[in-house]
Protein backbone atom coordinates (compact mmCIF):
# COMPACT_ATOMS: atom_id res chain seq x y z
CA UNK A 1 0.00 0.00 0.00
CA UNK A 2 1.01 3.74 -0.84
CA UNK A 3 0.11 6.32 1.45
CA UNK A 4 -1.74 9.46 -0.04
CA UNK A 5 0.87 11.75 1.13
CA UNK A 6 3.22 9.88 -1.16
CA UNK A 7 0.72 9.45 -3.50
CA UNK A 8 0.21 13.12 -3.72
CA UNK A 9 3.25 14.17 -5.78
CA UNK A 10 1.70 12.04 -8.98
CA UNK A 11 -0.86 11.50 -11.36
CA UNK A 12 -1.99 7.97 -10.57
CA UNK A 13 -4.69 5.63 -12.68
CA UNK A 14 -6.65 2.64 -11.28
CA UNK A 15 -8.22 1.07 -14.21
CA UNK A 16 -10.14 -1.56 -12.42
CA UNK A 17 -12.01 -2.85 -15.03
CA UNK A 18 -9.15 -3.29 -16.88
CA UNK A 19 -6.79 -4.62 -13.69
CA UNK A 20 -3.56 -1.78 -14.34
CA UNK A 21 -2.24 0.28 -11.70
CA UNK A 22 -0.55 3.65 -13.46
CA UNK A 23 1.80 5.98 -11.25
CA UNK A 24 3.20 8.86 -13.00
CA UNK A 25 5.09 12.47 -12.51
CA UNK A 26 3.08 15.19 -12.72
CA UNK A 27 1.50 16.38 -16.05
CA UNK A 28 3.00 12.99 -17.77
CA UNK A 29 -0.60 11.98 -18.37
CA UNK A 30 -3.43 13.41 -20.97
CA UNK A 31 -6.37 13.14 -18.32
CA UNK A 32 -9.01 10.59 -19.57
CA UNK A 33 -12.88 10.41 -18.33
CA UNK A 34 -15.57 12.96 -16.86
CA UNK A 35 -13.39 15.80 -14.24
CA UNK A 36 -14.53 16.32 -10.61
CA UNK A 37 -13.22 18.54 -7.81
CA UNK A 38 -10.87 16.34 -5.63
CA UNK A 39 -9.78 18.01 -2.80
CA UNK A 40 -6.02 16.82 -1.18
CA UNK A 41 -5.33 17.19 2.17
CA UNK A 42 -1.84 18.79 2.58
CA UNK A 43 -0.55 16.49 5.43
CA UNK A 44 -2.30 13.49 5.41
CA UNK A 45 -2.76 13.41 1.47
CA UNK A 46 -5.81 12.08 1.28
CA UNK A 47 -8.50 12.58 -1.77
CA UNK A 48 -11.75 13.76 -1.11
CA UNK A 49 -14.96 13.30 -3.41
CA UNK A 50 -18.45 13.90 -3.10
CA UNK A 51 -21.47 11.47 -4.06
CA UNK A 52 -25.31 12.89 -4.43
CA UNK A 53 -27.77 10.25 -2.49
CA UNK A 54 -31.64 11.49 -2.41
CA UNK A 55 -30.43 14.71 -3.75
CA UNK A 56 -28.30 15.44 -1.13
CA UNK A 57 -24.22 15.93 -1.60
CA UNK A 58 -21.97 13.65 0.82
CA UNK A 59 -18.44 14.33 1.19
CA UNK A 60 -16.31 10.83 0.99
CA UNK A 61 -12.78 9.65 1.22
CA UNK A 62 -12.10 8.73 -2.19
CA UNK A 63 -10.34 5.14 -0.34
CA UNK A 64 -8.80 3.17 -3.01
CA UNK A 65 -7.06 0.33 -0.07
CA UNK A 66 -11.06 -0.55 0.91
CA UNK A 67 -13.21 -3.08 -0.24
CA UNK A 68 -16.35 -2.08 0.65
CA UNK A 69 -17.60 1.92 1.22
CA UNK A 70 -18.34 2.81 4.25
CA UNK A 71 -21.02 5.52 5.84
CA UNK A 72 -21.09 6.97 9.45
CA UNK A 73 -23.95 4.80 11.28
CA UNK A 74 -26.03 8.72 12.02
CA UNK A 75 -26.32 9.03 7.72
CA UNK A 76 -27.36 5.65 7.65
CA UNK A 77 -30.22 5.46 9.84
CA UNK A 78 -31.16 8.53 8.27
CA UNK A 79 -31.64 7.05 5.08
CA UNK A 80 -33.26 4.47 7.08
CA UNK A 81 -35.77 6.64 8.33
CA UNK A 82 -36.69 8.24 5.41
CA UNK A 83 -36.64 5.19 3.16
CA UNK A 84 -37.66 2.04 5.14
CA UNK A 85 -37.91 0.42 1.65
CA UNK A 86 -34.26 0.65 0.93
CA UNK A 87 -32.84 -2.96 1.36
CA UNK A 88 -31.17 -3.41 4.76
CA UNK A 89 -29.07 -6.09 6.72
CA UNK A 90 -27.77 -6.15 10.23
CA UNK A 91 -23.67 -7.10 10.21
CA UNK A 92 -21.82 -7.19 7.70
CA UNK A 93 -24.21 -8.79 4.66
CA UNK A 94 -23.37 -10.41 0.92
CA UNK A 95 -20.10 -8.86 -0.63
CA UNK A 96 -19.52 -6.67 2.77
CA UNK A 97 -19.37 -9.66 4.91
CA UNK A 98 -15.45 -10.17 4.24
CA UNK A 99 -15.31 -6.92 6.08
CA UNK A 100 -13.15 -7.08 9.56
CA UNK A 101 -13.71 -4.00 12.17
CA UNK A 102 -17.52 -2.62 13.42
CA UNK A 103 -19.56 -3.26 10.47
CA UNK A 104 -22.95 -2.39 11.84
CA UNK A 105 -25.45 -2.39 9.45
CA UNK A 106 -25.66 -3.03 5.66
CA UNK A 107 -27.87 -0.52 3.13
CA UNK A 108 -28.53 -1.06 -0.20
CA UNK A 109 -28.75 2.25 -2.00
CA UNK A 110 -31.59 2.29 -5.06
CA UNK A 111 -29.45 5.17 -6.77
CA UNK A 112 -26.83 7.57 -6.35
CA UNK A 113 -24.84 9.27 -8.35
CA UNK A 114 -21.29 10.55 -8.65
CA UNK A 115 -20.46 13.55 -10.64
CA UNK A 116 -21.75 12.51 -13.86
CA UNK A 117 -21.73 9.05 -13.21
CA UNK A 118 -25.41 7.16 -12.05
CA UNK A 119 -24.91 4.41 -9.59
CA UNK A 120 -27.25 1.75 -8.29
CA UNK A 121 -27.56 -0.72 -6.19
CA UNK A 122 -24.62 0.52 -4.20
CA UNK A 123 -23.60 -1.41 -0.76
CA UNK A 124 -22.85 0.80 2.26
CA UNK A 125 -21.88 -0.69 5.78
CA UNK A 126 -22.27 1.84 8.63
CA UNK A 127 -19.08 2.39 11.29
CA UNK A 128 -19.90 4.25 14.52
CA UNK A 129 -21.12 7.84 14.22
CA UNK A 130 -17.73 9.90 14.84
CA UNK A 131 -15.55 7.88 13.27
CA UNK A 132 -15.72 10.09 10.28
CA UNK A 133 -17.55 13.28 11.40
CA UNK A 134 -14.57 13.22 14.61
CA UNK A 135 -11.82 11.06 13.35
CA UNK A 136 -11.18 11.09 9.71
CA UNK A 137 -12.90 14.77 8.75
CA UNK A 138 -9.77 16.40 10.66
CA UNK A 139 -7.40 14.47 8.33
CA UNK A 140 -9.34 15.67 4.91
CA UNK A 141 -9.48 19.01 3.20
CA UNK A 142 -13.32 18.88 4.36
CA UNK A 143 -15.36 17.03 6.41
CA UNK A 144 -16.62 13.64 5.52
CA UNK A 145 -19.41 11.32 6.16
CA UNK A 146 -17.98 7.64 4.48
CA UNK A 147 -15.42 6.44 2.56
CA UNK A 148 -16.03 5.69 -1.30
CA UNK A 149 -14.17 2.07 -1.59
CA UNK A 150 -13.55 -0.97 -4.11
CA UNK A 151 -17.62 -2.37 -4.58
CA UNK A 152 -18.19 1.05 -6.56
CA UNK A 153 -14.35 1.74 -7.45
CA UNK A 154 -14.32 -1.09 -9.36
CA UNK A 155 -16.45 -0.09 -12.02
CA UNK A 156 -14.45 2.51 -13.31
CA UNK A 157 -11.05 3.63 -14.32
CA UNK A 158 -10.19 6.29 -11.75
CA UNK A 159 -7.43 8.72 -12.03
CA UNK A 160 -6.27 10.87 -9.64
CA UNK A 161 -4.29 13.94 -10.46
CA UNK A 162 -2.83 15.08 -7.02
CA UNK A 163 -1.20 18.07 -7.94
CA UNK A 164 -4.24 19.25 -9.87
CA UNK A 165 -6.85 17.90 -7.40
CA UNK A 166 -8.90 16.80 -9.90
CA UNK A 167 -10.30 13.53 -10.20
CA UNK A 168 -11.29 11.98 -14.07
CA UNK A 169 -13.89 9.27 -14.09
CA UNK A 170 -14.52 6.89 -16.73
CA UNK A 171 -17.32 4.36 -16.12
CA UNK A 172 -19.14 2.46 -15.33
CA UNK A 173 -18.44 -0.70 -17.34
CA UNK A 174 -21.17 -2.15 -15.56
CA UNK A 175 -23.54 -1.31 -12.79
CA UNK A 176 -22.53 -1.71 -9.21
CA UNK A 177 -24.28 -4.53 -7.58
CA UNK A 178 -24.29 -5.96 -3.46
């Protein structure tokens, strides 16, 4: 694993779909895909991106070394409350259930989207409320709710332009599913 603040001197590509890890200097790289803000944070080096769920914007850690995203357990039972239809699971369930740590619950969001980019069907697992509002937020440019990981990563090519903290999204090759 690379850190973000080593990360943060490159451009760097994760096709996933395609399976090829890119690291290169700055500017060596004619950005490919759909640009988004990405706020870096200056000591920890960590990328931040935002994701639209029920019309309202969510700040993430864009977390490329996770499997599964991740929401605080407060925005969960939120969307609990106001959509007891959304698909739900206590633990850790399906894909999430390799998961280690404080999985609490498992949601099933109908629809999201990021930037340009419409998801569905996207798997969230809830960690206790503060351990990104209190823990995590003072590490990013801005505070956070989650952390974007590998079960919606997965369907794009990502690439990260650090210096430029911009993000370019291509994708998805298919839809995100549990």
């Amino acid at each position: 694993m690379l850190p973000g603040h080593v990360l943060a001197q490159y451009q760097v590509v994760f096709d996933y779909p395609e399976g090829t890890f890119t690291i290169a200097k700055a500017g060596a790289l004619q950005p490919e895909g759909a640009p988004l803000p990405m706020p870096v944070a200056a000591k920890s080096g960590f990328p931040r991106t935002e994701i639209e769920v029920d019309g309202v914007t969510h700040g993430f850690l864009l977390d490329t070394g996770a499997s599964f995203t991740m929401v605080s357990e407060a925005l969960l039972k939120s969307w609990g409350d106001s959509h007891p239809d959304w698909e739900r699971h206590p633990g850790a369930f399906g894909e999430a259930a390799t998961l280690g740590g404080q999985t609490l619950e498992t949601m099933f969001l109908p629809r999201a989207a990021w930037g340009t980019s419409a998801l569905t069907k996207v798997g969230v697992v809830s960690q206790r409320e503060g351990v990104f509002e209190k823990w995590m937020s003072p590490m990013m440019s801005r505070p956070i709710v989650g952390a974007l990981a590998g079960n919606v990563l997965k369907h794009f090519r990502v690439e990260l332009d650090y210096p430029n903290q911009k993000l370019y999204l291509s994708g998805p090759k298919a839809s995100p599913a549990p």
